[in-house]
Protein backbone atom coordinates (compact mmCIF):
# COMPACT_ATOMS: atom_id res chain seq x y z
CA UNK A 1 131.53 163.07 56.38
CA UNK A 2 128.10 163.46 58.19
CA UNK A 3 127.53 164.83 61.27
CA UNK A 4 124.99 165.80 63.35
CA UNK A 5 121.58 164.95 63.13
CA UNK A 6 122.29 163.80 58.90
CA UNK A 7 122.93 160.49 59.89
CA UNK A 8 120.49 157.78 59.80
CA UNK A 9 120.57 154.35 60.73
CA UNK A 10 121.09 151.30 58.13
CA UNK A 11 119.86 147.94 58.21
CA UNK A 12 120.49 144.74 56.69
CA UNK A 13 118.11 143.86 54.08
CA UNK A 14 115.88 140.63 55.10
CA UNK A 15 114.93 138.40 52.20
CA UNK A 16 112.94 135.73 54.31
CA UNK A 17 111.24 135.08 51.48
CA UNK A 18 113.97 134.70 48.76
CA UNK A 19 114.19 131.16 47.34
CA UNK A 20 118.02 129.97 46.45
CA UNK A 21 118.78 128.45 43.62
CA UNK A 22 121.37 125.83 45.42
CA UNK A 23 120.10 125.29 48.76
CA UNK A 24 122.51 124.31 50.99
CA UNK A 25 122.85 120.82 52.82
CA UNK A 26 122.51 120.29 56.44
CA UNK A 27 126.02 119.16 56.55
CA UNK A 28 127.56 122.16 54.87
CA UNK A 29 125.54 124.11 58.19
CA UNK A 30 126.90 122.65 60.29
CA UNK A 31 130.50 123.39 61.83
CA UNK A 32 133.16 120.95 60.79
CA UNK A 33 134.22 121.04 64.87
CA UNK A 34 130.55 120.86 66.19
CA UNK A 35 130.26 117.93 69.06
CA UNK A 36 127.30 117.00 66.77
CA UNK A 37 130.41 115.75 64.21
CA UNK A 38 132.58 113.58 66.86
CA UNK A 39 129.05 111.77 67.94
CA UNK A 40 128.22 110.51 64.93
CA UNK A 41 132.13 109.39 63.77
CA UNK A 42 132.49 107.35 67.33
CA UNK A 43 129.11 105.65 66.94
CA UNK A 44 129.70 104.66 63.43
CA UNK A 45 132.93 102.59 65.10
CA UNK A 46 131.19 100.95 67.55
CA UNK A 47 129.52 96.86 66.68
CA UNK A 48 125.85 97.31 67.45
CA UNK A 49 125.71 93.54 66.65
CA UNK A 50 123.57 92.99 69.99
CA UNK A 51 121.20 95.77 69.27
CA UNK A 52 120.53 94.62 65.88
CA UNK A 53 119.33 91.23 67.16
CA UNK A 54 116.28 93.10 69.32
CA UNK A 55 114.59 93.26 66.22
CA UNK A 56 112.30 90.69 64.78
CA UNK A 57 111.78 89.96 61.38
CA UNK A 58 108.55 90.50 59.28
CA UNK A 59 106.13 93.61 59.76
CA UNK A 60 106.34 97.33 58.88
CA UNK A 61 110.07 98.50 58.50
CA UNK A 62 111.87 100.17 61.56
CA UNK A 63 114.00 103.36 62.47
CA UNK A 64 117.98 102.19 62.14
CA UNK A 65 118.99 101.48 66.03
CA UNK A 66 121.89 102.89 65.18
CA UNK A 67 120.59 106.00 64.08
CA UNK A 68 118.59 106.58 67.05
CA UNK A 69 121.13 105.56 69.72
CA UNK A 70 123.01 109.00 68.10
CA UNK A 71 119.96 110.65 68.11
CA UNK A 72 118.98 109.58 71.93
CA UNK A 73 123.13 110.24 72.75
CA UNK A 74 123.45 113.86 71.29
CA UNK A 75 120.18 114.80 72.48
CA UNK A 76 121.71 113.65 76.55
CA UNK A 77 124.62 116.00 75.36
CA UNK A 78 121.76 118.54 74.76
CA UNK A 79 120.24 118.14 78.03
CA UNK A 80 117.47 116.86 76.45
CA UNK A 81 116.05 113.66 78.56
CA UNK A 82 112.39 113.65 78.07
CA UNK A 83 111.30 111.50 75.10
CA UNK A 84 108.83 113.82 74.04
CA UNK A 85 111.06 116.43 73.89
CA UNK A 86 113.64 114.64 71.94
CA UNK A 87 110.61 113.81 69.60
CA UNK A 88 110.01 117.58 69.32
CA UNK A 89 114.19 117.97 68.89
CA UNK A 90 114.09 115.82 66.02
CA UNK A 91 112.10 118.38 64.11
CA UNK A 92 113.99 121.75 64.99
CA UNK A 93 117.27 120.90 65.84
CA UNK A 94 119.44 120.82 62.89
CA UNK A 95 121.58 118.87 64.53
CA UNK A 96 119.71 115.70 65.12
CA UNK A 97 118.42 116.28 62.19
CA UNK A 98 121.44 116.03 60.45
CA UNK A 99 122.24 112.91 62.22
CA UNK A 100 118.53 111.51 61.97
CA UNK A 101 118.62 112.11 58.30
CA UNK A 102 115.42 114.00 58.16
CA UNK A 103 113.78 110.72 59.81
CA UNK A 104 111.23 111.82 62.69
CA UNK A 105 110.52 108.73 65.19
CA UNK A 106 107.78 109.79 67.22
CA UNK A 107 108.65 109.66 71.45
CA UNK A 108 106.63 105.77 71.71
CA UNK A 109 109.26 104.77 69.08
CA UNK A 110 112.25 106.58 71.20
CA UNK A 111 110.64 105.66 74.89
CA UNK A 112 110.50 101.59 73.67
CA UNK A 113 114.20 102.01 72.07
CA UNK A 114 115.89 103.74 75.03
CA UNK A 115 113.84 101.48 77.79
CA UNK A 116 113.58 97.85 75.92
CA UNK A 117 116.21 97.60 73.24
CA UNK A 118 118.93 99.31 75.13
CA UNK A 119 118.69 97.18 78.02
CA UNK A 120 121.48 94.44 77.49
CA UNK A 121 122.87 96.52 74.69
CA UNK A 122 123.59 99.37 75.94
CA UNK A 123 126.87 98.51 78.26
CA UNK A 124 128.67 96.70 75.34
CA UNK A 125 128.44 99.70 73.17
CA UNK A 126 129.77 102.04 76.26
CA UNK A 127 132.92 100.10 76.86
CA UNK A 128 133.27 100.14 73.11
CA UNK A 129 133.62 103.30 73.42
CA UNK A 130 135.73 103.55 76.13
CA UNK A 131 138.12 101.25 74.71
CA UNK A 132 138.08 103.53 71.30
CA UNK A 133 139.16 106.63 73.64
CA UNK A 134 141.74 104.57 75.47
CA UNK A 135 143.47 103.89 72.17
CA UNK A 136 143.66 107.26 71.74
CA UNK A 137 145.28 108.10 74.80
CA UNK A 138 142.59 109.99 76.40
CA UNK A 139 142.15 107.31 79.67
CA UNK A 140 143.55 104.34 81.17
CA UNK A 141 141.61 101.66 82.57
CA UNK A 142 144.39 100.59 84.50
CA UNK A 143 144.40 103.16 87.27
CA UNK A 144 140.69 104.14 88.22
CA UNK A 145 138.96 106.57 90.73
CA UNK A 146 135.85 105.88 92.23
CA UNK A 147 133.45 107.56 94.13
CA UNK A 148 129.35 107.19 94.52
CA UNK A 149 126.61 109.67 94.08
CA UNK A 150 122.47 109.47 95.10
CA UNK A 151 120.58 110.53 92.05
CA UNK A 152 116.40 111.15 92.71
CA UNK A 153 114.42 108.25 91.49
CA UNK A 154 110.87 108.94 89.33
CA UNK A 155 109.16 107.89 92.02
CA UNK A 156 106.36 109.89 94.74
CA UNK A 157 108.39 111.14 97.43
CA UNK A 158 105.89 110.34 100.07
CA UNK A 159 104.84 107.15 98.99
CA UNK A 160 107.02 104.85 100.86
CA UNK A 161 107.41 100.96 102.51
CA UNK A 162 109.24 100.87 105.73
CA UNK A 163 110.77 97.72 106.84
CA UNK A 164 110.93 98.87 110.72
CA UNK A 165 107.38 100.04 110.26
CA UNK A 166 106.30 96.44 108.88
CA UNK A 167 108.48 94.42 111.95
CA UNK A 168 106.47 96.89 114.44
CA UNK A 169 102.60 96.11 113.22
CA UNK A 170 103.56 92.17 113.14
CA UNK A 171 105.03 92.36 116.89
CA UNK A 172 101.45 94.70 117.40
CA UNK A 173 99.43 91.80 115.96
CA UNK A 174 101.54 89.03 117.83
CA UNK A 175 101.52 90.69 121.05
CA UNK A 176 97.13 91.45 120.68
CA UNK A 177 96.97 87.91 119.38
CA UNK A 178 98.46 86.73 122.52
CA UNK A 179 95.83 88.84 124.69
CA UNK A 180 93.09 87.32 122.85
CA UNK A 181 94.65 83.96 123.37
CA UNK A 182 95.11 84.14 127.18
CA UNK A 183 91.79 85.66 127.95
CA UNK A 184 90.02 82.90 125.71
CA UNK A 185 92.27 80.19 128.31
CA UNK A 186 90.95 82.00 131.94
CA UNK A 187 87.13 82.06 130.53
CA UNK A 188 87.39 78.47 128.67
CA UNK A 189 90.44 76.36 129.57
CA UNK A 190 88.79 73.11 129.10
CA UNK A 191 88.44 74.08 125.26
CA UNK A 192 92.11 75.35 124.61
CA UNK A 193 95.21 73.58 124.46
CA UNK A 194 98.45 74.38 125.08
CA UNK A 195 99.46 75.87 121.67
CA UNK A 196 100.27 79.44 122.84
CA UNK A 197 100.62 81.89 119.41
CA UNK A 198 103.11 83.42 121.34
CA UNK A 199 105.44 80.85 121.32
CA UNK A 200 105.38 81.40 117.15
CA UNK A 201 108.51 82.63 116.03
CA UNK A 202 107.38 83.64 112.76
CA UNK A 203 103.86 85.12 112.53
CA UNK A 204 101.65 84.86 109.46
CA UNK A 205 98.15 84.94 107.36
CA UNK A 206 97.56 81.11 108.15
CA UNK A 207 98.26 80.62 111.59
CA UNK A 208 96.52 83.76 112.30
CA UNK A 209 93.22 82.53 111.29
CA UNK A 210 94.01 79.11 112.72
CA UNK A 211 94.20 80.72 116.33
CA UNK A 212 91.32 83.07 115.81
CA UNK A 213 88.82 80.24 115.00
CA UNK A 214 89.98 78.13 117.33
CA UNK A 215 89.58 81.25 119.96
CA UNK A 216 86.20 81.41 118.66
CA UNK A 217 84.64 77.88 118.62
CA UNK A 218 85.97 77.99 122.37
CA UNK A 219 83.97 80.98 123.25
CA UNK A 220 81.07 80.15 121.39
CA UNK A 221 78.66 79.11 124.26
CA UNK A 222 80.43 81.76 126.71
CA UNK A 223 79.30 85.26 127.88
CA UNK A 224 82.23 87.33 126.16
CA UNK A 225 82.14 90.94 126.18
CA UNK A 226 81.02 93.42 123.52
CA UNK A 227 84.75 94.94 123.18
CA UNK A 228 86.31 91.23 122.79
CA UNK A 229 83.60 90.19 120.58
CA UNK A 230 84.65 93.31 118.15
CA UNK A 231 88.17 92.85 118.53
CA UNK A 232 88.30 89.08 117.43
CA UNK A 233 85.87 89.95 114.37
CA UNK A 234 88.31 93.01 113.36
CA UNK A 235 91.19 90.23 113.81
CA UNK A 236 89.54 87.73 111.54
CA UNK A 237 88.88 90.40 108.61
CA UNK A 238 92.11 92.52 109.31
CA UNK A 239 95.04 90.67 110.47
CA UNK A 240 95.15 87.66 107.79
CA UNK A 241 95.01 90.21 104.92
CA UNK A 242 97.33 92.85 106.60
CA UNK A 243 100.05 89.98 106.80
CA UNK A 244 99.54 89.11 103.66
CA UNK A 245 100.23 92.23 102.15
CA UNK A 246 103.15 92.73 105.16
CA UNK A 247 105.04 89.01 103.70
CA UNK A 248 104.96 90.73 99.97
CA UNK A 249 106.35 94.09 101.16
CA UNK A 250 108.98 91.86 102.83
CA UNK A 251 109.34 90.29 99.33
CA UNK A 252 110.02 93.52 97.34
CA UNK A 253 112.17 94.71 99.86
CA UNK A 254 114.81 91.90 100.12
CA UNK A 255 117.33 91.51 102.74
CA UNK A 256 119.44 94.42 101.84
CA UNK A 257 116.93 97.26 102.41
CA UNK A 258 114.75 98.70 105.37
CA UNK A 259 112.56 100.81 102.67
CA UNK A 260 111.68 101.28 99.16
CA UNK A 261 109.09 103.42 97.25
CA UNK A 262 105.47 102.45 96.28
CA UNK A 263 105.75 103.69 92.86
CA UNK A 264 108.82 102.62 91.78
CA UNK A 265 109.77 99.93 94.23
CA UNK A 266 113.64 99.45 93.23
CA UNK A 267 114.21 102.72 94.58
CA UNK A 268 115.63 102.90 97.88
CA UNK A 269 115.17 106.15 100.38
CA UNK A 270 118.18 107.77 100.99
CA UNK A 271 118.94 111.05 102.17
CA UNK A 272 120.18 113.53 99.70
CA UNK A 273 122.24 116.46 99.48
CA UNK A 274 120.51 118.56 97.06
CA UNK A 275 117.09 118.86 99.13
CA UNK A 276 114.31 120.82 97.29
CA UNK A 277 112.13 121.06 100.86
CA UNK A 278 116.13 122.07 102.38
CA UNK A 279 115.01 120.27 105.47
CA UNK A 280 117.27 117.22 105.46
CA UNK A 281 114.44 114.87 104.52
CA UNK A 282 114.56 111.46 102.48
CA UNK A 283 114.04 111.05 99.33
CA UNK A 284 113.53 107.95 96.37
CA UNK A 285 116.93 107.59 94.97
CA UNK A 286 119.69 105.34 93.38
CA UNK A 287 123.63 105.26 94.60
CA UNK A 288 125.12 105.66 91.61
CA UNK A 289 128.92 104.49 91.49
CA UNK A 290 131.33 105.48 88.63
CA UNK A 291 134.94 105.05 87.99
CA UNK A 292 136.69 107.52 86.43
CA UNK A 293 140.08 108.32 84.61
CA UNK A 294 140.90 111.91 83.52
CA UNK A 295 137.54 112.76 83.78
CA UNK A 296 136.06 110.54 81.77
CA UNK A 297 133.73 107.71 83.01
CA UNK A 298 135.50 104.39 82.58
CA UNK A 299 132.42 102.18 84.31
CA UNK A 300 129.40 102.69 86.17
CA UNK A 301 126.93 100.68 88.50
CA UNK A 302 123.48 101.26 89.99
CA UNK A 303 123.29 100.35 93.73
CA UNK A 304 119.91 100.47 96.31
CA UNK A 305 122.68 101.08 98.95
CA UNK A 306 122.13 103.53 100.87
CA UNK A 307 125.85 103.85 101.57
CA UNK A 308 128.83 103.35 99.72
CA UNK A 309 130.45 100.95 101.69
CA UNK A 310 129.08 97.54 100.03
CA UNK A 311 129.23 99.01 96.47
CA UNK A 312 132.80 98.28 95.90
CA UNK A 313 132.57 94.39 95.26
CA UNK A 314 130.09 94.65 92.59
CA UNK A 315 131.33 97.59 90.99
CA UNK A 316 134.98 95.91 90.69
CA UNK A 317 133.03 92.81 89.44
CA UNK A 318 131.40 94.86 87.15
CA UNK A 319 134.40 96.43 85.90
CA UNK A 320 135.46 92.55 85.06
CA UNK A 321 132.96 91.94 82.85
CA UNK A 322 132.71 95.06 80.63
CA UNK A 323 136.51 94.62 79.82
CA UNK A 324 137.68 91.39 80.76
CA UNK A 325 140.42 92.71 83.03
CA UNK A 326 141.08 94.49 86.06
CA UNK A 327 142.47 97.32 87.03
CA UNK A 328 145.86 97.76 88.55
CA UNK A 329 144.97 100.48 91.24
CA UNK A 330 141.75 101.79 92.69
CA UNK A 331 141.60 105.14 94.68
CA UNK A 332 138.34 106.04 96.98
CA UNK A 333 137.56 107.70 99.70
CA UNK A 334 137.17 106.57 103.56
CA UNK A 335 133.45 105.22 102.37
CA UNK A 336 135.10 102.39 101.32
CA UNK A 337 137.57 101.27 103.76
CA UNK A 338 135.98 98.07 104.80
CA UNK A 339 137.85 94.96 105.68
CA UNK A 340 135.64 93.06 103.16
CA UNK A 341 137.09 95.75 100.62
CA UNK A 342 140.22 95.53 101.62
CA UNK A 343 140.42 91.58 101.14
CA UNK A 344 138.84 91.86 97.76
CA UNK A 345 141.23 94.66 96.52
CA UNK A 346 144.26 92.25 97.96
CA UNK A 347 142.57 89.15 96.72
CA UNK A 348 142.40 90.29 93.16
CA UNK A 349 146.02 92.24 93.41
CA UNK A 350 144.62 95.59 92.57
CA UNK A 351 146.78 98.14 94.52
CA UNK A 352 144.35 99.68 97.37
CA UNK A 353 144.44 103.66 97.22
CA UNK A 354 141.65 103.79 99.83
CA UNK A 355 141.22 105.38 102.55
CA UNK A 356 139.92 103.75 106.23
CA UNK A 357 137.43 105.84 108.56
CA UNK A 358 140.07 106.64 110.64
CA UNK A 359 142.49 107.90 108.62
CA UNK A 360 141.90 111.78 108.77
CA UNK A 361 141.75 111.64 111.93
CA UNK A 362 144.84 109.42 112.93
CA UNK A 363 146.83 112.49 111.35
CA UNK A 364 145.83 114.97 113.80
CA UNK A 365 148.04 115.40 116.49
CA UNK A 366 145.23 116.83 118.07
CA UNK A 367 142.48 114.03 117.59
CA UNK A 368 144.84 111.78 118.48
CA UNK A 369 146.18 113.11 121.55
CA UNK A 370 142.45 112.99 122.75
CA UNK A 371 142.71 109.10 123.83
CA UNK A 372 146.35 108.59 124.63
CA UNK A 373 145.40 104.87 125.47
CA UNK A 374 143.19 103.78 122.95
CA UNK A 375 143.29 100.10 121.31
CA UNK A 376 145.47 101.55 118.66
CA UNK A 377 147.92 102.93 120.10
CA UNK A 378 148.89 99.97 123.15
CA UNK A 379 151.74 98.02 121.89
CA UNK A 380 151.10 94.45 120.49
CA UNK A 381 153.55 91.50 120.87
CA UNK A 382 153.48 89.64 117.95
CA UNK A 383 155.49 86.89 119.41
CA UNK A 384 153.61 86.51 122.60
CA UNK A 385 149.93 87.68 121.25
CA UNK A 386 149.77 89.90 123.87
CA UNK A 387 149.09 93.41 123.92
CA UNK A 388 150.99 95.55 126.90
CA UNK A 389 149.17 98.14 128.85
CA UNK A 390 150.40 102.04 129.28
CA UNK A 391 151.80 100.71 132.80
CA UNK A 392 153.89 97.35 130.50
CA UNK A 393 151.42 95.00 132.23
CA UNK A 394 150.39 92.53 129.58
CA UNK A 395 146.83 91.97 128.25
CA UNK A 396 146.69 87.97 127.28
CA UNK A 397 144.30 86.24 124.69
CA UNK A 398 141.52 85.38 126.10
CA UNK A 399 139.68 83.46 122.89
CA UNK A 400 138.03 84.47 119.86
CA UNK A 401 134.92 84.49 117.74
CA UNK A 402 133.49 84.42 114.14
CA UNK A 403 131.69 87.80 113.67
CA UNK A 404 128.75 88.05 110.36
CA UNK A 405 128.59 91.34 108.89
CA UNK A 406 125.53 92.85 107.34
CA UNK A 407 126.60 92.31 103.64
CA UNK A 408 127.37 88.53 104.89
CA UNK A 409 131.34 89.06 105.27
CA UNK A 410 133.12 86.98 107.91
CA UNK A 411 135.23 88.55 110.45
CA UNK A 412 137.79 87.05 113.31
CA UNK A 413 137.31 89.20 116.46
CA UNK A 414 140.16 88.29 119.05
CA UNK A 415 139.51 89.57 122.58
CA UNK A 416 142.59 90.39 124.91
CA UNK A 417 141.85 90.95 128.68
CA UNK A 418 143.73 92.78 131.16
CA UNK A 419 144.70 91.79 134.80
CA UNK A 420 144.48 93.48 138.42
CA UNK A 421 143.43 96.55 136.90
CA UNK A 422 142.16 97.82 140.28
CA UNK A 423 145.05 100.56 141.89
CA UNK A 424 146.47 100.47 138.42
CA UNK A 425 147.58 104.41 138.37
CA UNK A 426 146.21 105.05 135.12
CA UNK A 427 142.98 103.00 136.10
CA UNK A 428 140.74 106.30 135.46
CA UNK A 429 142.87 107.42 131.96
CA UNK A 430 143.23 103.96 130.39
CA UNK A 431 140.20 101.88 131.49
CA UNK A 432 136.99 103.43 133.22
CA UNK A 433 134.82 100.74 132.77
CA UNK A 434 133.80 97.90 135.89
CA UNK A 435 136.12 95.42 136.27
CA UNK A 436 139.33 94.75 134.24
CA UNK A 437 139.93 95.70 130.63
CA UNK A 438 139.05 94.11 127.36
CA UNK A 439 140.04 94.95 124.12
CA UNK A 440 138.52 93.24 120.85
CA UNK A 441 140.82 93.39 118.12
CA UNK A 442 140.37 92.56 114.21
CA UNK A 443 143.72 91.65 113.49
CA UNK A 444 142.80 91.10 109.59
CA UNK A 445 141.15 94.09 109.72
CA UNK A 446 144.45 95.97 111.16
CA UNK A 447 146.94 94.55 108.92
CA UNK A 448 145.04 95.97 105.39
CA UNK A 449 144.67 98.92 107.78
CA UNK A 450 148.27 99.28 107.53
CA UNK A 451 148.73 98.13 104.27
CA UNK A 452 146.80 100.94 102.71
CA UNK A 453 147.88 103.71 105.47
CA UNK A 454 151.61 102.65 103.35
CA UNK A 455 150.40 103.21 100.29
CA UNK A 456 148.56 106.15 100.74
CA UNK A 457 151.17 107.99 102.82
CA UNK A 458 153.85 107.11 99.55
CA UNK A 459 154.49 109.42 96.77
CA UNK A 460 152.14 107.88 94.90
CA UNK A 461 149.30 107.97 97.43
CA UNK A 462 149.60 111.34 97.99
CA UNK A 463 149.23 112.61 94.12
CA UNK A 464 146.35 109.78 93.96
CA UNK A 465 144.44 111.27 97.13
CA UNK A 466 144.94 114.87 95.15
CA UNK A 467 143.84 113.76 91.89
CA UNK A 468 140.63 111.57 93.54
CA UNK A 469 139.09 114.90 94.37
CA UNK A 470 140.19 116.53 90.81
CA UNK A 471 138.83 113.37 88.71
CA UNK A 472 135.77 112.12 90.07
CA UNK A 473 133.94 115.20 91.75
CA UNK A 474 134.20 117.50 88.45
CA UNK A 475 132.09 114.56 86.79
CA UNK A 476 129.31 114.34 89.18
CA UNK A 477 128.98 118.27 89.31
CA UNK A 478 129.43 118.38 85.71
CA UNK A 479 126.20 115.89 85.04
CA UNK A 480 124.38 117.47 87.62
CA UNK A 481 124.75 121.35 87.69
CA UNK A 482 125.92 122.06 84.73
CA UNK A 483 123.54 119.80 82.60
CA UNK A 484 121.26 119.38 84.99
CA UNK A 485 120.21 116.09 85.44
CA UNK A 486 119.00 115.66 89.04
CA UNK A 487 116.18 112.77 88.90
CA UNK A 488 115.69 109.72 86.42
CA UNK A 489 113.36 110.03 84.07
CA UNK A 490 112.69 106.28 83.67
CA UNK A 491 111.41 103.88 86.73
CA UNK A 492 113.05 100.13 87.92
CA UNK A 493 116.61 99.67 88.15
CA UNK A 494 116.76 98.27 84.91
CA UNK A 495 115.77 101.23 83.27
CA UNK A 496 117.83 103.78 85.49
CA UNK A 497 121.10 102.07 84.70
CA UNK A 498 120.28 102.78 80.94
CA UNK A 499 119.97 106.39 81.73
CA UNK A 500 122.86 106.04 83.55
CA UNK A 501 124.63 104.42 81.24
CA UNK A 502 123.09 107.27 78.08
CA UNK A 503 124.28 110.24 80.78
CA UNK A 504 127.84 108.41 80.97
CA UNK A 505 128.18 107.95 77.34
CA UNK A 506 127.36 111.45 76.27
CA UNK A 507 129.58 112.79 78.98
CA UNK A 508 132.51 111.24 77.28
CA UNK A 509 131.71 112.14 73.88
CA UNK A 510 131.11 116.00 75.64
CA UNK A 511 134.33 116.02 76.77
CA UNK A 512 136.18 114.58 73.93
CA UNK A 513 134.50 116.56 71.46
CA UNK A 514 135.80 119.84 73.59
């Protein structure tokens, strides 16, 4: 044997060069386990009936949809979301190329499949596919965890509508308007009438210019200052148009918003955890809500909420329509312990895992012992409808009222009042308020309180609370940290629920395929 300074160092020969006499095929490189593999044997199950009808017939023949929805899925498995990129993919990765069949669409061809012809086809072929893993015993729509997440929007981060901002520069323009109006009465009152613009209760372009050149033709003939003279030209050119564009802003924004983003104006500003600037500030984004099942995304929804709270209804309604059923339980956190929740969870007869905002803290001894002689905790006489006082005075029904939430939901408030509470003992503990005490009570509100508080305190509700965190968070940190998709690519709601919907799809074929 060698030793010493004889040896010398070997390498492999490189024949980059050498041509082979039986090439091999891209399938025989590629491993018979490879995610690339499970991909394309799931999307060759699925009916891509609806797809096929986006085309037209007549002109130049097109890429198979079916062959780029694998190409567009694997390449989300990838992390590859740019269409450009999965352009580029197409003609280096052996992978797509495998399942592209040599074919290279260019990115106009991929951009106008994934944003036009995957619009209202796209959610057919993802509960396909869910139902294809449920027969294999990998999920259960039956028994679903949901949770919400805010994912950046394509849009300018500065760039932004304010509804409060918009409600402020009308009442500015009212309330000058009104100025104008009453000086223009003390210097010509024989030329106005009584039609005071502050007496409008809705301000716009029209009546705006009505007042202005009525103010005019009554100062016409009068000696008005330079500064009012100004002011009421400025109001003529300004106001009508700044309405204008105020009533379309109002438009875009809907009832359900107080902002949205100039550049892509579905997008709502909410403020996000992962903060590039780390300062707290808001940012263009969508509340994205899936439901989930061993890890594996069972449905999804795209929501301009910027809370969770109101997302439930149309998520569950969603849920109907992609499979035509619904589920038997749903487990979510205290975001979504709303009474208009609650009623819709009972209403259908899905069991009601969730938690209300209370609920942490009603089981701390020490939270609770804060306020001994809270609503909550006074005793409540069915029989009577009468709630007793820490001192076993009663506190009668005094009437109630119909109560309109934001998201439109009615609610029965009951009020209960208390009597002689002045030299009550306790008067500075229980009630510290003027006067004698009133308590408002949802009694709805109190009984799906403690109809959920029974679940989740069961058996059952305990392992569901445990497995909530376990199913649903792994999922979002999974799409976002590990794979790194933090902001849409695509702009318009429409769009972003296709991404969403391309992001959910490859996640289950990622984790089936491991």
């Amino acid at each position: 044997m060698a030793r010493g300074n004889t040896l010398k160092v070997v390498f492999k020969e490189n024949h980059q060069n050498q041509l082979m006499a039986l090439p091999p095929t891209l399938d025989e490189l590629i491993a018979k386990n490879h995610p690339v593999r499970t991909v394309n044997e799931v999307l060759d199950k699925v009916d891509i009936t609806k797809l096929l009808q986006q085309y037209k017939p007549g002109g130049t023949s097109s890429y198979h949809p079916r062959m780029l929805l694998k190409a567009v899925v694997y390449a989300y498995i990838c992390n590859i979301y740019s269409s450009r990129k999965i352009e580029e993919a197409l003609q280096v990765n052996i992978h797509l190329m495998w399942l592209s069949g040599m074919s290279t669409p260019d990115h106009n061809t991929i951009n106008r499949f994934r944003g036009k012809r995957l619009q209202e086809t796209l959610r057919p072929i993802f509960a396909q596919v869910v139902e294809l893993l449920c027969e294999e015993g990998l999920l259960s729509i039956r028994d679903l965890y949901t949770d919400g997440t805010k994912i950046e929007a394509s849009a300018n981060r500065y760039t932004f509508v304010w509804g409060n901002s918009i409600k402020t520069n009308k009442e500015k323009i009212k309330q000058q308007l009104n100025e104008l109006w009453q000086y223009a009465q003390r210097v010509a009152a024989a030329e106005m009438d009584d039609t005071d613009p502050s007496g409008f209760d809705k301000i716009d372009a029209q009546k705006v210019t009505a007042t202005i050149e009525k103010i005019n033709e009554a100062l016409k003939d009068k000696p008005v200052p330079k500064q009012v003279k100004q002011k009421l030209s400025y109001a003529g050119k300004q106001w009508p148009a700044a309405l204008d564009k105020y009533a379309q802003q109002e438009q875009v924004m809907g009832t359900e918003r107080s902002s949205y983003s100039k550049t892509d104006t579905d997008a709502t500003f909410m403020r996000m955890k992962e903060d590039h600037m780390q300062n707290g500030q808001l940012k263009p984004a969508y509340n994205v809500q899936v439901s989930t099942n061993n890890q594996y995304i069972a449905s999804y929804s795209i929501h301009q909420n910027t809370t969770d709270t109101n997302t439930l209804t149309p998520h569950l309604e969603q849920i109907q329509n992609d499979y035509r059923q619904i589920p038997q339980s749903i487990t979510a956190d205290a975001g979504y312990g709303s009474e208009q929740n609650y009623q819709k969870l009972e209403d259908l007869g899905v069991q009601a895992f969730v938690k209300h905002n209370y609920f942490d803290r009603s089981q701390s001894d020490l939270l609770q012992s804060k306020k001994p002689f809270s609503a909550d905790k006074l005793h409540y006489n069915k029989q009577q409808d009468c709630y007793y006082r820490p001192m076993g005075q009663p506190m009668m029904n005094t009437g109630s009222y119909s109560k309109t939430t934001a998201a439109g939901f009615q609610q029965t408030i009951t009020s209960y009042t208390a009597k002689n509470c002045e030299g009550c003992p306790l008067r500075g503990v229980c009630h510290k308020g003027k006067g004698n005490r009133v308590i408002e009570i949802n009694h709805n509100l109190n009984r799906l309180k403690q109809q959920a508080e029974g679940l989740l305190k069961s058996e059952q509700g305990i392992n569901k609370r445990k497995q909530r965190c376990h199913d649903t968070e792994p999922v979002f940190a999974n799409i976002k940290h590990n794979h790194h998709f933090k902001r849409f690519m695509l702009r318009g709601i429409k769009k972003v629920s296709i991404e969403t919907g391309l992001l959910a799809l490859a996640h289950n074929l990622r984790k089936k395929a491991a």
